[in-house]
Protein backbone atom coordinates (compact mmCIF):
# COMPACT_ATOMS: atom_id res chain seq x y z
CA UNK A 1 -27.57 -2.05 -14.95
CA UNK A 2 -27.78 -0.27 -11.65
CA UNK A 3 -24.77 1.17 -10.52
CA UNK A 4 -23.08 1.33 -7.33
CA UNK A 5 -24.43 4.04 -5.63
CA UNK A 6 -28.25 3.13 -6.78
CA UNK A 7 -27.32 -0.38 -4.96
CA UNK A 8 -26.20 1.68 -1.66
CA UNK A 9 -22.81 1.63 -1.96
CA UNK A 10 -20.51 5.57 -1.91
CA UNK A 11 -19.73 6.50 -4.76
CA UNK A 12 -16.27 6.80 -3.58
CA UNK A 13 -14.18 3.82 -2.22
CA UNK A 14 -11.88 3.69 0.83
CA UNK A 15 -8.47 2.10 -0.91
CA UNK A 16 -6.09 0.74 1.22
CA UNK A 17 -2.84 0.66 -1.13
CA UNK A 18 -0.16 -1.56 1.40
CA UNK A 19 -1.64 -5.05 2.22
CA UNK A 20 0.74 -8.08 3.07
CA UNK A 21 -0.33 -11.66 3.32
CA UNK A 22 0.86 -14.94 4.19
CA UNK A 23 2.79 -14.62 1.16
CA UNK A 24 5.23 -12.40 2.65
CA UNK A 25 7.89 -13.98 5.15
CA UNK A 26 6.86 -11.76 7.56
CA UNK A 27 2.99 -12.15 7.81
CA UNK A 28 0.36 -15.19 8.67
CA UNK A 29 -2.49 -13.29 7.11
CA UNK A 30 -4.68 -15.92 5.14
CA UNK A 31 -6.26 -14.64 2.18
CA UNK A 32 -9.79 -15.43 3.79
CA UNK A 33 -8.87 -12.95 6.05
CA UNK A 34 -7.99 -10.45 4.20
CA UNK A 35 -11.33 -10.37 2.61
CA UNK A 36 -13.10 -10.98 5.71
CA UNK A 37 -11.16 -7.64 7.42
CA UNK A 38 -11.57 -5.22 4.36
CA UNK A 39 -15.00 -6.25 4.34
CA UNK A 40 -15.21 -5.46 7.87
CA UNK A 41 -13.86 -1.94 7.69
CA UNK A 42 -15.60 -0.90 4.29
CA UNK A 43 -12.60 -1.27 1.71
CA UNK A 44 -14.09 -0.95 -1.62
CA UNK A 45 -10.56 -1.80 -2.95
CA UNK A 46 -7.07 -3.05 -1.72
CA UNK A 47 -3.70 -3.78 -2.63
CA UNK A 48 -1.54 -6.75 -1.64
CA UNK A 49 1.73 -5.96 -1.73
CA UNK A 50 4.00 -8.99 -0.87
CA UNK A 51 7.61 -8.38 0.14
CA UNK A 52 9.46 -9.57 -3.02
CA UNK A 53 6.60 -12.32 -4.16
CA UNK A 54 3.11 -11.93 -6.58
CA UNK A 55 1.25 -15.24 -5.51
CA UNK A 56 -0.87 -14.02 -2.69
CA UNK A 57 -1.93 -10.65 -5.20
CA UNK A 58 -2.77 -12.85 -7.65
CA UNK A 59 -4.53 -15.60 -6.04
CA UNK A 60 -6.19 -13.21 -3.92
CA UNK A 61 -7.36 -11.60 -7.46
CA UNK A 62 -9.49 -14.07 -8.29
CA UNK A 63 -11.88 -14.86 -4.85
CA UNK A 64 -12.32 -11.37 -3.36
CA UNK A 65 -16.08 -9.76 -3.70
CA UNK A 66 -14.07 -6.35 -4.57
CA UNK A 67 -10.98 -4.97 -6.86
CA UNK A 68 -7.53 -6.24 -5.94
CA UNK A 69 -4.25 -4.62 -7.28
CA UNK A 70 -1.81 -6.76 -7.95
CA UNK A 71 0.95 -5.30 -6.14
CA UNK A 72 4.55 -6.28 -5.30
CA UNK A 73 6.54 -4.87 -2.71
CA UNK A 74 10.66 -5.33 -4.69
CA UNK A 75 13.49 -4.78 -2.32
CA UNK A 76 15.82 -3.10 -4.49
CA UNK A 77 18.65 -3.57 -2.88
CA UNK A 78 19.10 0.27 -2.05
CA UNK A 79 15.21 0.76 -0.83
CA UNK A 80 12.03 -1.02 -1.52
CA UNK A 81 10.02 0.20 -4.45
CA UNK A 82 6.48 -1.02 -4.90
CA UNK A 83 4.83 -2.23 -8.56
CA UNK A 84 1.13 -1.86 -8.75
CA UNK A 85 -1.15 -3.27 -11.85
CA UNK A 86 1.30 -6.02 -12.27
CA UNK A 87 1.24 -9.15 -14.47
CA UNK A 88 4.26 -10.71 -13.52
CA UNK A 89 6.86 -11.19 -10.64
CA UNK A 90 9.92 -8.88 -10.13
CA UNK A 91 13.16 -9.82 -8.46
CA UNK A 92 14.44 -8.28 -5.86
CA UNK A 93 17.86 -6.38 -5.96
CA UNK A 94 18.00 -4.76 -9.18
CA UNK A 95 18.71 -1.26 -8.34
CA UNK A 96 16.59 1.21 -7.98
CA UNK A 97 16.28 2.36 -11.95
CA UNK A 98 16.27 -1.18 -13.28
CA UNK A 99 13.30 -2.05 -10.77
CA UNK A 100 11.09 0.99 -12.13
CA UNK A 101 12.29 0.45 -15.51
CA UNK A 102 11.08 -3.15 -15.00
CA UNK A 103 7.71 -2.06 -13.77
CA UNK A 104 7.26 -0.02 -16.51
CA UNK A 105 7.94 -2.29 -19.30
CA UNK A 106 5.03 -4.02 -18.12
CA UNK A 107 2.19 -1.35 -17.90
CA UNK A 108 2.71 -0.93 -13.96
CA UNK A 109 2.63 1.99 -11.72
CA UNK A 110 5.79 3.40 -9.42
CA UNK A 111 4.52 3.19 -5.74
CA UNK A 112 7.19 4.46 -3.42
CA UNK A 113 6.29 2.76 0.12
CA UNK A 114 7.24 4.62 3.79
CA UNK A 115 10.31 6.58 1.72
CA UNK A 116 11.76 8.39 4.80
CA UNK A 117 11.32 5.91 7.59
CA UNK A 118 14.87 5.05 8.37
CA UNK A 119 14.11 2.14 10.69
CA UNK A 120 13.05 0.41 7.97
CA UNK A 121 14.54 0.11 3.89
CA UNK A 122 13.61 3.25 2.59
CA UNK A 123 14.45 4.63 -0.87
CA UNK A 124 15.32 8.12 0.98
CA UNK A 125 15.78 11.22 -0.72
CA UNK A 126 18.53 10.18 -2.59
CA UNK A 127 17.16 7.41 -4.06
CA UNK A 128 13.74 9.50 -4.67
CA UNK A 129 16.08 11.80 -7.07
CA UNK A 130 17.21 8.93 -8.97
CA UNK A 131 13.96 7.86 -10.18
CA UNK A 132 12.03 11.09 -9.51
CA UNK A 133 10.55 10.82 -12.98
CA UNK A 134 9.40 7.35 -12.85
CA UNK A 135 7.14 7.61 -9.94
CA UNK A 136 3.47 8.21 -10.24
CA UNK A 137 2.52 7.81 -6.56
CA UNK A 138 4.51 8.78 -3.26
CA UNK A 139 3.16 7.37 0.00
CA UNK A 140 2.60 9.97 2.48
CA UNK A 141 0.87 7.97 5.19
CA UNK A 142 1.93 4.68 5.88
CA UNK A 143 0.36 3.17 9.39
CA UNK A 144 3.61 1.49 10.00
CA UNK A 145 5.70 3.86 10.99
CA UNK A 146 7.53 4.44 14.04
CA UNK A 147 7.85 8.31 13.93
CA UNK A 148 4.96 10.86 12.69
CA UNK A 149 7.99 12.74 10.46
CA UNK A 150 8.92 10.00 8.21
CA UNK A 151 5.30 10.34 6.90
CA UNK A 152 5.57 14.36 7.13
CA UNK A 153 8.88 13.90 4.71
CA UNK A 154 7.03 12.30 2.50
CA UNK A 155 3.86 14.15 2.39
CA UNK A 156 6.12 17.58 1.77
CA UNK A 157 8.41 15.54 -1.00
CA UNK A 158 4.99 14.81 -2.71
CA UNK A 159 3.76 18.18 -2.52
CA UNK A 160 7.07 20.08 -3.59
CA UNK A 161 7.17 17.60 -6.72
CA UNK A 162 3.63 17.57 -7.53
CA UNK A 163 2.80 13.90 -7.16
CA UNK A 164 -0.06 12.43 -5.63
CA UNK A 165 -0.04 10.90 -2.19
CA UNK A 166 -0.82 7.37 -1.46
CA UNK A 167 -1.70 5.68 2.07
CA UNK A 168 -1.69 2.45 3.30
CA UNK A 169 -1.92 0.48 6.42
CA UNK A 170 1.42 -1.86 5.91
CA UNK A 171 -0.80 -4.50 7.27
CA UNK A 172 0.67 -7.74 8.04
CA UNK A 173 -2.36 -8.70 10.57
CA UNK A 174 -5.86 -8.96 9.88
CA UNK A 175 -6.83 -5.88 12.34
CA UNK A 176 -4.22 -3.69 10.61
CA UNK A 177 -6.11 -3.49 7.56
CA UNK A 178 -8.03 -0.16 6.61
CA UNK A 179 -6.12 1.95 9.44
CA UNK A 180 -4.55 4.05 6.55
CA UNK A 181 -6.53 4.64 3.25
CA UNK A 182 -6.99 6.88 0.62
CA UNK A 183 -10.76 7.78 -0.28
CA UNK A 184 -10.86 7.87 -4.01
CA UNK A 185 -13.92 7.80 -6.64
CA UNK A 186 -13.91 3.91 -8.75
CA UNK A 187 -11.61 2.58 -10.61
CA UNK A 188 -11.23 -0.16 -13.17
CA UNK A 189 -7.74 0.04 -14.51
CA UNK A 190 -4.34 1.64 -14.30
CA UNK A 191 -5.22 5.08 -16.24
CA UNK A 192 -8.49 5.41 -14.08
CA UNK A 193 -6.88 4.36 -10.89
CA UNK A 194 -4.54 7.36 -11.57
CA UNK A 195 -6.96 9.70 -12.81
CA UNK A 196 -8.79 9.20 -9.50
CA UNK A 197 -6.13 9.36 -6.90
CA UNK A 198 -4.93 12.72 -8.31
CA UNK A 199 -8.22 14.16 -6.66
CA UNK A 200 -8.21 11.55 -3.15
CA UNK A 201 -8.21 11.83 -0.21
CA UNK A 202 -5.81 10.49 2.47
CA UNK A 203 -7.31 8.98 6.28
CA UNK A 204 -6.22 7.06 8.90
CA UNK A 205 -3.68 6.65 11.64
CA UNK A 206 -0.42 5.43 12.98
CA UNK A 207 -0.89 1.85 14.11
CA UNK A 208 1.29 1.74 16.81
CA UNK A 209 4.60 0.16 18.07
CA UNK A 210 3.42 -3.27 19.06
CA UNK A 211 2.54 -4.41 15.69
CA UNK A 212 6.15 -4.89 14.21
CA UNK A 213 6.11 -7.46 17.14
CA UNK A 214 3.58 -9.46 15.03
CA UNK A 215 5.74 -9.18 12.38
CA UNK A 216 8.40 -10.81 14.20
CA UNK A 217 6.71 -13.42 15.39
CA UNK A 218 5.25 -14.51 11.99
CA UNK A 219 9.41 -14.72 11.03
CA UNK A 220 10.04 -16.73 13.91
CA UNK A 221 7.19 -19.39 12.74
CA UNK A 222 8.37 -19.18 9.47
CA UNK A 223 11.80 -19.95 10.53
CA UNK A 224 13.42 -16.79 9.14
CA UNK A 225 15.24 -13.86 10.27
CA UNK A 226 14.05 -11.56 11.87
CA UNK A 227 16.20 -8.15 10.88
């Protein structure tokens, strides 16, 4: 069998680890699109990460052309903790220790989503502590956020507790996706996904103010609130 890079493909992928869909109550994003974007902007991989909801990770699973994580975004009810490598849904507002304790009991990884961006739920630095030993990945670039320090915070928490740093894009619109990713050699599972992102590198940018207006409007057509 050829592999990937005799076929013409890097031999390392670009990863975007922070993908919402229509799943979420906050995004329109069809699951066509997803797959239409990432292949677009060279993902080799992605993670959906649906605010409190599986479906769209899942579903999404089992028609894209590349490796999807199945990924949950859990509001804890003190911060928002994500579960990658999932196989089944997590409620929201268990607590921070119950929700990584959950994760765990079900071969999943600790993602810790924009953890110092205040305008937003973070875990924050107390609620890092609490589960410090739980996590496997901090995200130190997420293209959501309003301020360049919240990612800074979390880039120098990672470093100072030696865990590896994530990135994603947060996108909840098809252009969104890929504008934060980590560049990381193939993966197949949990064990190799964290094997490789302890040597990867982080990219990307900020997206920019005007796309939490996007994220609005997708509440407003869904008929929920919108803060």
């Amino acid at each position: 069998m050829m592999t990937r890079s005799e076929l013409g493909t890097p031999a390392r992928w670009r990863v975007d680890l922070h993908i919402h869909t229509c799943y979420s109550p906050d995004s329109l994003t069809r699951l066509e699109e997803v797959i239409a974007a990432a292949l677009k902007c060279g993902l080799g991989a992605l993670a959906v990460t649906d605010h409190d909801a599986m479906e769209g990770a899942l579903a999404l699973s089992r028609i894209a052309p590349f490796p999807v994580v199945v990924g949950e975004e859990i509001d804890t009810g003190e911060g928002e903790i994500t579960g990658l490598f999932l196989n089944e849904f997590i409620p929201p507002g268990l607590g921070p220790e119950r929700t990584v304790n959950t994760i765990r009991a079900q071969g999943g990884l600790v993602y810790v989503p924009h953890p110092f961006d205040r305008q937003r739920r973070p875990l924050g630095e107390s609620g890092l502590f609490s589960v410090l030993a739980h996590i496997d990945v901090i995200e130190v670039l997420n293209a959501r956020v309003r301020k360049p320090e919240f990612n800074n915070q979390a880039a120098r928490f990672a470093r100072e507790h030696g865990l590896p740093g994530g990135a994603g894009s947060d996108a909840h619109t098809p252009g969104e996706i890929g504008q934060a990713y980590v560049e990381m050699d193939p993966f197949v599972d949990r064990d190799s996904f964290m094997a490789s992102i302890a040597r990867a590198n982080v990219a990307g940018s900020v997206s920019g103010h005007h796309v939490h207006l996007y994220s609005t409007w997708a509440k407003l057509r869904k008929g929920g609130r919108t803060s």
